[in-house]
Protein backbone atom coordinates (compact mmCIF):
# COMPACT_ATOMS: atom_id res chain seq x y z
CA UNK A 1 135.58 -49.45 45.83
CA UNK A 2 135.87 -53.15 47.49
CA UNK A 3 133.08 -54.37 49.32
CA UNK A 4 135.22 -53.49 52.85
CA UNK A 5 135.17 -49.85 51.93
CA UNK A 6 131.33 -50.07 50.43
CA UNK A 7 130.13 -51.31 54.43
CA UNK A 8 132.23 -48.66 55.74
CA UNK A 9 130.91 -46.20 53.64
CA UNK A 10 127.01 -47.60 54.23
CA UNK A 11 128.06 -47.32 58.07
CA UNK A 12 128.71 -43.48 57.31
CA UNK A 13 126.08 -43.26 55.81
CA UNK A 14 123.59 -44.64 58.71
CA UNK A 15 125.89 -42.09 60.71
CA UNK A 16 124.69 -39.09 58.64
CA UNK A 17 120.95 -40.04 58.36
CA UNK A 18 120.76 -40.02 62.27
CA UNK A 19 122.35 -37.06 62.22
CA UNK A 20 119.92 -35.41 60.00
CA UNK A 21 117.49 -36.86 62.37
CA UNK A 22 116.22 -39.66 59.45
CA UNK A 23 117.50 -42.94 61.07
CA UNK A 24 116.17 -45.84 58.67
CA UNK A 25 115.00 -48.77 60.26
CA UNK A 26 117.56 -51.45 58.58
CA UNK A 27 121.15 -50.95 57.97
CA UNK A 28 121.06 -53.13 55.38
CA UNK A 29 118.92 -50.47 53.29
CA UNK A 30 121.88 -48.27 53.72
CA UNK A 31 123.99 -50.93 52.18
CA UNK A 32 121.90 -51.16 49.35
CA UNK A 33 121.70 -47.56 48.82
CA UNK A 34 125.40 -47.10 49.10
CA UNK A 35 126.39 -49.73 46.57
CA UNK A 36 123.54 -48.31 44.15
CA UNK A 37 125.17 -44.95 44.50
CA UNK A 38 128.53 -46.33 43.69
CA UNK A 39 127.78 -47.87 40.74
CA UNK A 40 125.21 -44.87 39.25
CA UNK A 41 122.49 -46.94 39.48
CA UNK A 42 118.31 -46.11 40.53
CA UNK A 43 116.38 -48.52 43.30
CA UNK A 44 113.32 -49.09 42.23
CA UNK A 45 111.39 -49.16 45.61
CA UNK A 46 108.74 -48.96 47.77
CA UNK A 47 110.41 -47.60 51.34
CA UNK A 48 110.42 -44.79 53.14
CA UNK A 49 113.62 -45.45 53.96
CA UNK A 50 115.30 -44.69 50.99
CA UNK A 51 113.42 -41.71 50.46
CA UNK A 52 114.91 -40.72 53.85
CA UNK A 53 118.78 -41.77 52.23
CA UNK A 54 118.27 -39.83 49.70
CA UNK A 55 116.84 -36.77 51.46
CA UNK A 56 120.85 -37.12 52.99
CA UNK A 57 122.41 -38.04 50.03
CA UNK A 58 120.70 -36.45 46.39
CA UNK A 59 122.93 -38.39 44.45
CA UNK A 60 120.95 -41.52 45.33
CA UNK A 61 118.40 -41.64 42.23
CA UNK A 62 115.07 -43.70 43.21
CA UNK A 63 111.85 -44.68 41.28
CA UNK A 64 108.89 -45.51 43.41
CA UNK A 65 106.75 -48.61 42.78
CA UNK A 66 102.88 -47.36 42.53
């Protein structure tokens, strides 16, 4: 995917999230979690609003910094 596709994707993806009522606060966060899910990779994070992605989209693997 080129990095044209990988915004509009992240745009769909902001799309769905409101739609399932979990709008995250940055569309940039849905950027990052697009390209992460892309490439098969895990965020390690601390933000809600990932866990909120990836209530929309399982395939977006996180780890959570305690």
């Amino acid at each position: 995917m080129d990095s044209v596709e990988s915004y509009v994707a992240a745009a769909r993806l902001y799309q769905a999230c409101r739609r399932a009522g979990k709008t995250p606060r940055s569309s940039n966060d849905c950027l990052i979690a697009q390209i992460a899910i892309e490439h098969k990779l895990a965020l390690l994070q601390d933000d809600r609003d990932f866990v909120a992605i990836a209530d929309v989209r399982p395939e977006l693997r996180l780890y959570l910094i305690q």
